[in-house]
N, C-alpha and C. Protein backbone atom coordinates (compact mmCIF):
# COMPACT_ATOMS: atom_id res chain seq x y z
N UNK A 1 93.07 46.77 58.43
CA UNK A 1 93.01 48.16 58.81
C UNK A 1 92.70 48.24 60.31
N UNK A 2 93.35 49.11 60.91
CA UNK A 2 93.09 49.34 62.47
C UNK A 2 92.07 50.21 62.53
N UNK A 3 91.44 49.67 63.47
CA UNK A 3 89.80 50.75 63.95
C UNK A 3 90.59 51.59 64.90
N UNK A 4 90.32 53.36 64.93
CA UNK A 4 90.61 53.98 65.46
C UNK A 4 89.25 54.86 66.01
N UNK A 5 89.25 55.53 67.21
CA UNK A 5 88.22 56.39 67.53
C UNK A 5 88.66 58.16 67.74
N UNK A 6 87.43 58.73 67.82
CA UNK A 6 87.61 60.37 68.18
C UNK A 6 87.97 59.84 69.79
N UNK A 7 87.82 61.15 70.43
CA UNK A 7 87.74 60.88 71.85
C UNK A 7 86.04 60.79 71.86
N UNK A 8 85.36 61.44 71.35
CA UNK A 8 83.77 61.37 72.04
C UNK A 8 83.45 59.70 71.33
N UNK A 9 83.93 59.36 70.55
CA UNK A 9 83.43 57.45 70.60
C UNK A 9 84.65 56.59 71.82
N UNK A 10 85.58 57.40 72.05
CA UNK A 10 86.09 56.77 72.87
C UNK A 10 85.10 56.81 74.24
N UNK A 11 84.76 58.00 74.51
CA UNK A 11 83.52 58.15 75.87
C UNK A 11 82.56 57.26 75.99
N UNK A 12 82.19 57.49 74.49
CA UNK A 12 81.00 57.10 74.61
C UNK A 12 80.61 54.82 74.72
N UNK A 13 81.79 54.64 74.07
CA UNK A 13 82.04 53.71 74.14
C UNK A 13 82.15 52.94 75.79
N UNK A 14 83.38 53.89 76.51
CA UNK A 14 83.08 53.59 78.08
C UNK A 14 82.41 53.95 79.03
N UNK A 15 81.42 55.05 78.36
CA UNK A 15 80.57 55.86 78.80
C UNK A 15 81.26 56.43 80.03
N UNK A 16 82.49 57.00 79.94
CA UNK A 16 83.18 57.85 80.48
C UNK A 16 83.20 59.31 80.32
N UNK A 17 83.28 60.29 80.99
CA UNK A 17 82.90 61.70 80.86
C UNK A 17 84.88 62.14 80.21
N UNK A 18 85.09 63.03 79.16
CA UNK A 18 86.29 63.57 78.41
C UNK A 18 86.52 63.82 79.65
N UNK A 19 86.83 64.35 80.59
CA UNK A 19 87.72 65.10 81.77
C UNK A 19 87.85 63.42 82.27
N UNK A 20 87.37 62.95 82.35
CA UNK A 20 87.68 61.38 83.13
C UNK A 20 88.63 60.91 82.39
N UNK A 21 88.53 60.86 80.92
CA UNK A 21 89.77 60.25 80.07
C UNK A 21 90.95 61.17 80.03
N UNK A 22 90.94 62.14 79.94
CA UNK A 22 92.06 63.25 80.13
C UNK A 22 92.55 63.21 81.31
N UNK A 23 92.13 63.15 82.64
CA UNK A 23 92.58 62.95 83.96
C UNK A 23 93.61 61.48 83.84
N UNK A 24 92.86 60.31 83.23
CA UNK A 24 93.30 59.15 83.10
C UNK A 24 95.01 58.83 82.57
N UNK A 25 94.75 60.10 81.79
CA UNK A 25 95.91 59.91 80.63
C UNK A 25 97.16 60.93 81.13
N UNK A 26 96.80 62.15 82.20
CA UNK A 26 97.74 62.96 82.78
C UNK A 26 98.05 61.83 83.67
N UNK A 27 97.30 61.18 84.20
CA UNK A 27 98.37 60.29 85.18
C UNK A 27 99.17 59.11 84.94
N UNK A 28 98.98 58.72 83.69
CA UNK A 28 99.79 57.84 83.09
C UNK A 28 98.74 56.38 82.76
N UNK A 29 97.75 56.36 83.34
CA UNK A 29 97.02 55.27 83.76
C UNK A 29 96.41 54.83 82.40
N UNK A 30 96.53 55.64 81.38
CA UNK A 30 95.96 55.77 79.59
C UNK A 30 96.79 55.91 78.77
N UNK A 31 97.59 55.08 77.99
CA UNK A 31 98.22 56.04 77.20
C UNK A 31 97.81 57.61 76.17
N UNK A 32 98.68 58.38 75.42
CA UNK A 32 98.21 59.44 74.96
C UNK A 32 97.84 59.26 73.55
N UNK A 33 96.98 59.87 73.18
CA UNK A 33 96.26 59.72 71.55
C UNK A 33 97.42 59.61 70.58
N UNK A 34 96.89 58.78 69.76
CA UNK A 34 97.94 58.91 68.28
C UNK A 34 97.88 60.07 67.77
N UNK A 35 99.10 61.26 67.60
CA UNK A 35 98.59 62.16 66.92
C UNK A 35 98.51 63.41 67.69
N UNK A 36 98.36 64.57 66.98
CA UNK A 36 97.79 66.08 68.37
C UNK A 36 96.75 66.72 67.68
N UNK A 37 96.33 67.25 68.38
CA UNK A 37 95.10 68.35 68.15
C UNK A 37 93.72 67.34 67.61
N UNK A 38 93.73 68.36 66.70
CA UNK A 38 91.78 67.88 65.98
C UNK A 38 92.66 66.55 65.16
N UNK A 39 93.87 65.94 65.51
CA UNK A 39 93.78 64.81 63.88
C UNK A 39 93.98 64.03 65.42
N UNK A 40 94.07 63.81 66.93
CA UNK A 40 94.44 62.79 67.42
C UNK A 40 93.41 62.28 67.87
N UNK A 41 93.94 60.58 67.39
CA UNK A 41 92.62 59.42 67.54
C UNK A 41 92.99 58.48 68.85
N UNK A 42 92.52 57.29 69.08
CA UNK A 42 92.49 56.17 69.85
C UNK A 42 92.15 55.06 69.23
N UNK A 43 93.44 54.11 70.00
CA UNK A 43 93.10 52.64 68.90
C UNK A 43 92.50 51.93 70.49
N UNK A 44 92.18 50.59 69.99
CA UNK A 44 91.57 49.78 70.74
C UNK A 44 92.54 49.27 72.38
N UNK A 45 94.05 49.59 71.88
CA UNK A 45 94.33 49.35 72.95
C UNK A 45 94.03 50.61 74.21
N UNK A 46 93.63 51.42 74.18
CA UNK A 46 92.94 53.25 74.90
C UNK A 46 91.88 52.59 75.24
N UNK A 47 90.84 52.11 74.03
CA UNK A 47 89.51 51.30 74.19
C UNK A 47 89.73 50.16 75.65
N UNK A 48 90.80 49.25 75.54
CA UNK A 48 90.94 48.49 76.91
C UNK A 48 91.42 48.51 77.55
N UNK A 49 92.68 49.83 78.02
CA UNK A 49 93.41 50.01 78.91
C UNK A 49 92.08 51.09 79.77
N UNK A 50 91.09 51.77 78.98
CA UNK A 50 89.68 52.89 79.59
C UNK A 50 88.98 51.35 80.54
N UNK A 51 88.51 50.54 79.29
CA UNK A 51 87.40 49.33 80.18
C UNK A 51 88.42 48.81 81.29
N UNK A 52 89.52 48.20 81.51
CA UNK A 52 89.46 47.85 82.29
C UNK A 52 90.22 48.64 83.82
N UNK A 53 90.24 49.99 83.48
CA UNK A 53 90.14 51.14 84.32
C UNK A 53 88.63 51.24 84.97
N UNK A 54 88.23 51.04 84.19
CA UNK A 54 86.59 51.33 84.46
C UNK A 54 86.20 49.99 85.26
N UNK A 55 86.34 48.98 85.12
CA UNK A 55 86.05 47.64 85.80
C UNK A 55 86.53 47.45 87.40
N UNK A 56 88.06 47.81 87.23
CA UNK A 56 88.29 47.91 88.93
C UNK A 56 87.89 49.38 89.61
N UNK A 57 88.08 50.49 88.48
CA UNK A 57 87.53 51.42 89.79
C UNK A 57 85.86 51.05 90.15
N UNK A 58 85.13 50.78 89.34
CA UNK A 58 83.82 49.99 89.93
C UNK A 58 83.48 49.47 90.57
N UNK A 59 84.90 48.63 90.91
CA UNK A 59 84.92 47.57 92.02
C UNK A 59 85.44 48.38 93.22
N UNK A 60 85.54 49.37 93.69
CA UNK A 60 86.26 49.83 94.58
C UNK A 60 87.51 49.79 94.63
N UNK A 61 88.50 49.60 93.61
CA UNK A 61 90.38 49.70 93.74
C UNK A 61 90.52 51.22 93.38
N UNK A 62 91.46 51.50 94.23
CA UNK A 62 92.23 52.82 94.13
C UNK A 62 92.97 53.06 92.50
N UNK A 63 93.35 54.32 93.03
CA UNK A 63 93.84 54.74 91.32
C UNK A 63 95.41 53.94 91.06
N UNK A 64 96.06 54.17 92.76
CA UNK A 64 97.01 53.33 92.41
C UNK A 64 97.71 52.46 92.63
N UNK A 65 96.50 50.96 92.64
CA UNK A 65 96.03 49.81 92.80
C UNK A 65 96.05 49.22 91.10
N UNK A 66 94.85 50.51 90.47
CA UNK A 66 95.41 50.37 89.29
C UNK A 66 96.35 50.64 88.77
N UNK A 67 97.64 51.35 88.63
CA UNK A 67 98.44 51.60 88.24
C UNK A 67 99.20 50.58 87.81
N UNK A 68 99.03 49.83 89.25
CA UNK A 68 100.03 48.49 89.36
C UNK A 68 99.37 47.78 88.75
N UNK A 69 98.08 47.17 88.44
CA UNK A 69 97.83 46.46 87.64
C UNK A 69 98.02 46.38 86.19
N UNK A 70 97.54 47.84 85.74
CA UNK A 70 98.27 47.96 84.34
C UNK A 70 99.21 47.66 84.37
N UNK A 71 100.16 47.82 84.98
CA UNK A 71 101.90 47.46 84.46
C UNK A 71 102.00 45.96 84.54
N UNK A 72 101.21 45.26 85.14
CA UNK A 72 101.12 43.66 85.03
C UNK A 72 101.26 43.20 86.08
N UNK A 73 100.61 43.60 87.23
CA UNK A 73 100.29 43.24 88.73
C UNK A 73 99.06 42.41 88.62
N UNK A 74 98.92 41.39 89.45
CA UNK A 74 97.68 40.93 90.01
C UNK A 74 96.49 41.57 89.95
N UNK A 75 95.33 41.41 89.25
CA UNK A 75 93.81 42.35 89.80
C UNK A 75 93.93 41.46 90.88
N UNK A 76 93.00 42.54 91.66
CA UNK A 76 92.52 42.18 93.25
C UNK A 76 90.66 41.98 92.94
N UNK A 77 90.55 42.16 91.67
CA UNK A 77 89.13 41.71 91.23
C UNK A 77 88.92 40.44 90.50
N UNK A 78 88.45 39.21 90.67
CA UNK A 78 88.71 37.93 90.21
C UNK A 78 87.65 38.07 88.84
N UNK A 79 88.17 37.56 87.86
CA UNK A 79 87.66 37.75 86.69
C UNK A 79 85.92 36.84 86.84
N UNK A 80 84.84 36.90 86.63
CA UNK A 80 83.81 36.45 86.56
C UNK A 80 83.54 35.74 85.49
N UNK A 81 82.40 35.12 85.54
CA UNK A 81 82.06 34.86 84.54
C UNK A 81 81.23 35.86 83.60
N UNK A 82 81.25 35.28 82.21
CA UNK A 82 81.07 37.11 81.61
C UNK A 82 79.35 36.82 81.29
N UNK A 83 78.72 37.80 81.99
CA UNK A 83 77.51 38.28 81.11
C UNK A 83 76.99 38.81 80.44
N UNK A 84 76.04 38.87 79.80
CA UNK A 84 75.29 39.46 78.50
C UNK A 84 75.35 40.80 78.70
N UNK A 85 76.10 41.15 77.99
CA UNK A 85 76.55 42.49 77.23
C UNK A 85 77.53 42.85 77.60
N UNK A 86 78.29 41.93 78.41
CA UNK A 86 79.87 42.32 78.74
C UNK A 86 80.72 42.80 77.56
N UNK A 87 81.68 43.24 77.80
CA UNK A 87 82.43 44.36 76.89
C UNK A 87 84.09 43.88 76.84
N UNK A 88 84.50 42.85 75.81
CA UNK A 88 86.08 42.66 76.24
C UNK A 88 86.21 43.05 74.55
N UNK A 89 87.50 43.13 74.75
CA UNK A 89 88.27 43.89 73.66
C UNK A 89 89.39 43.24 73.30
N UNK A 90 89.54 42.89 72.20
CA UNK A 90 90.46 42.01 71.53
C UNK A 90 91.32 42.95 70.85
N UNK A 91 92.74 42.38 70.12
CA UNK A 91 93.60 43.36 69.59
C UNK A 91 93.82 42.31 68.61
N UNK A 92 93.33 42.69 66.79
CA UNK A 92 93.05 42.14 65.59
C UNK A 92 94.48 42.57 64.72
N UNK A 93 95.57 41.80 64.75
CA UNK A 93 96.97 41.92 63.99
C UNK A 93 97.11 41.46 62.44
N UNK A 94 96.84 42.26 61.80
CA UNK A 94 96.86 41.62 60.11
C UNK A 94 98.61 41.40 59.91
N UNK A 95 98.82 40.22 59.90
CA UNK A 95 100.03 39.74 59.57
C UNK A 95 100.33 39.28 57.62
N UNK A 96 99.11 39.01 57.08
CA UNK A 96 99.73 38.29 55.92
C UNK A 96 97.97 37.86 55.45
N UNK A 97 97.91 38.46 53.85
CA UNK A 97 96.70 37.34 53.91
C UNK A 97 96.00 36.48 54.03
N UNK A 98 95.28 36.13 54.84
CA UNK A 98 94.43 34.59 55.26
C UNK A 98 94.98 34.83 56.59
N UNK A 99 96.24 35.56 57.31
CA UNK A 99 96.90 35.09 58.67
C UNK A 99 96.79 36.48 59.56
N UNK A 100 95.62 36.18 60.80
CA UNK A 100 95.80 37.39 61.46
C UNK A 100 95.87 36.78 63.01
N UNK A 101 96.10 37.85 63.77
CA UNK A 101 96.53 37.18 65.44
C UNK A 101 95.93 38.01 66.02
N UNK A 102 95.02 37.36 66.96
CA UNK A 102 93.53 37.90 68.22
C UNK A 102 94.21 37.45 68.94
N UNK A 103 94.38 38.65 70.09
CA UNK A 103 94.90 39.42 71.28
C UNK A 103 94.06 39.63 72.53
N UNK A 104 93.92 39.07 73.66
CA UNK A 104 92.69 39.40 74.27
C UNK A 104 93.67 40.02 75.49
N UNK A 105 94.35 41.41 75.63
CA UNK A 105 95.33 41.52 76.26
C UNK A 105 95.31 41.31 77.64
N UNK A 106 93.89 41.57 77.84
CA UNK A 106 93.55 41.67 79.51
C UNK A 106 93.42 39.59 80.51
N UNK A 107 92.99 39.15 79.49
CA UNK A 107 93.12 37.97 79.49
C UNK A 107 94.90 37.50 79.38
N UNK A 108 95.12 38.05 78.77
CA UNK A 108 96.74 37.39 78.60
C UNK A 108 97.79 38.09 79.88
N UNK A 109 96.83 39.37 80.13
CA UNK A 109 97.78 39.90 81.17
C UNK A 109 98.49 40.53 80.64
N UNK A 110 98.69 41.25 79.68
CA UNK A 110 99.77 42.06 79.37
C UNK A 110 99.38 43.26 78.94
N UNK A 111 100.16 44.31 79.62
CA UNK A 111 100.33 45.83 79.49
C UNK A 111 100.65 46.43 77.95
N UNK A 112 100.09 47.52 77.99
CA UNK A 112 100.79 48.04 76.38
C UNK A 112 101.70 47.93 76.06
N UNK A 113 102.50 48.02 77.16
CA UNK A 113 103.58 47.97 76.51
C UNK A 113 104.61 46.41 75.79
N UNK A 114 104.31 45.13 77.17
CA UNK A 114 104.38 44.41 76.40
C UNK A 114 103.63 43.68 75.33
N UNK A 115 102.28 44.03 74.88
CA UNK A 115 101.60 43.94 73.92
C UNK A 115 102.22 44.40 72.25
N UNK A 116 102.78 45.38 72.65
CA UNK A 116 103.15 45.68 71.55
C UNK A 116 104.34 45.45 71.28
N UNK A 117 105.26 44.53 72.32
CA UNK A 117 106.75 44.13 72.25
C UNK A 117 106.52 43.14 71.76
N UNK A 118 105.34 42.65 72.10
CA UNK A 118 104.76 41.24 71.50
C UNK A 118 104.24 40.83 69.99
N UNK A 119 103.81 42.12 69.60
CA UNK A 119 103.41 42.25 67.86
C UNK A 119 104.78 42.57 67.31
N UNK A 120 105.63 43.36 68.29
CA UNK A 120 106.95 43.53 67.17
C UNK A 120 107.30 42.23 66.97
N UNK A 121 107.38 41.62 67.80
CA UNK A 121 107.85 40.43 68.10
C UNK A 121 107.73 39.26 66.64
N UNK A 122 106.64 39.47 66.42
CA UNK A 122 105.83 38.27 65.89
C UNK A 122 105.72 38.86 64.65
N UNK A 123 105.49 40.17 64.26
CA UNK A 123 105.87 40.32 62.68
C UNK A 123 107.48 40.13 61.98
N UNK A 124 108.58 40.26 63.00
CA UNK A 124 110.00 40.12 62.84
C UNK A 124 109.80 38.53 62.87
N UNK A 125 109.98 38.02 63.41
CA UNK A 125 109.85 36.22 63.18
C UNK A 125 108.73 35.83 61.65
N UNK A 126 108.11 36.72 61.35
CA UNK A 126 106.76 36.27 59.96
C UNK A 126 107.98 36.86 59.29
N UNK A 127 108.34 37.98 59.17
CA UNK A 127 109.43 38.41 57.54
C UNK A 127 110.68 37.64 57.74
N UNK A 128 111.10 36.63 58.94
CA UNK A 128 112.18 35.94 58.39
C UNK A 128 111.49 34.88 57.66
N UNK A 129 110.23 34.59 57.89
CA UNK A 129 109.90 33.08 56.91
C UNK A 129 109.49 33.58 55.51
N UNK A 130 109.61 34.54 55.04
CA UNK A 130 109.43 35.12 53.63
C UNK A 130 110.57 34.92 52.67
């Protein structure tokens, strides 16, 4: 089952203010909720496309510094080593019982969009071995 959030666990999660995530998402820099009105949620990839929005603007990069990074540009912020209570976000693919595939997208470098070219990917190659 996919974990999904409201927007206020999405906030609260990046401890981002709603007009910050809504700004985020008019500019393209977020994708848009699954869904409209009171039924639209956020899956984990919102959850890490917000954190690692939140990581370089922290660092001082422009909005569209990030832009380019989301789409699969270079950070200009060198990944650290992670400390206690750091916050990374994995993407959990139930393929088949006993068989699931952890995603660490930001680590792998890849944008939503090829993230998810990447799960199509890989459930079409699992139903030809059926």
């Amino acid at each position: 089952m996919t974990t999904i959030y409201s927007i206020d666990q999405l906030c609260a999660l990046t401890d981002l203010p709603k007009r910050t995530v809504r700004y985020y998402m008019q500019l393209g820099l977020v994708d848009r909720p699954v869904g409209e009105t009171r039924a639209a949620h956020y899956t984990p990839v919102h959850l890490g496309q917000l954190m690692q929005i939140r990581k370089l603007a922290d660092a001082g990069v422009s909005l569209e510094r990030i832009r380019t990074v989301l789409a699969g540009g270079e950070s200009p912020v060198p990944e650290g080593e992670r400390q206690p209570g750091a916050i990374r976000v994995h993407s959990h693919v139930f393929i088949a019982p006993g068989i699931e595939l952890q995603i660490d997208p930001q680590e792998a470098g890849l944008s939503p969009e090829q993230l998810r070219a990447f799960v199509r990917s890989v459930m079409t190659e699992w139903e030809k071995t059926k």
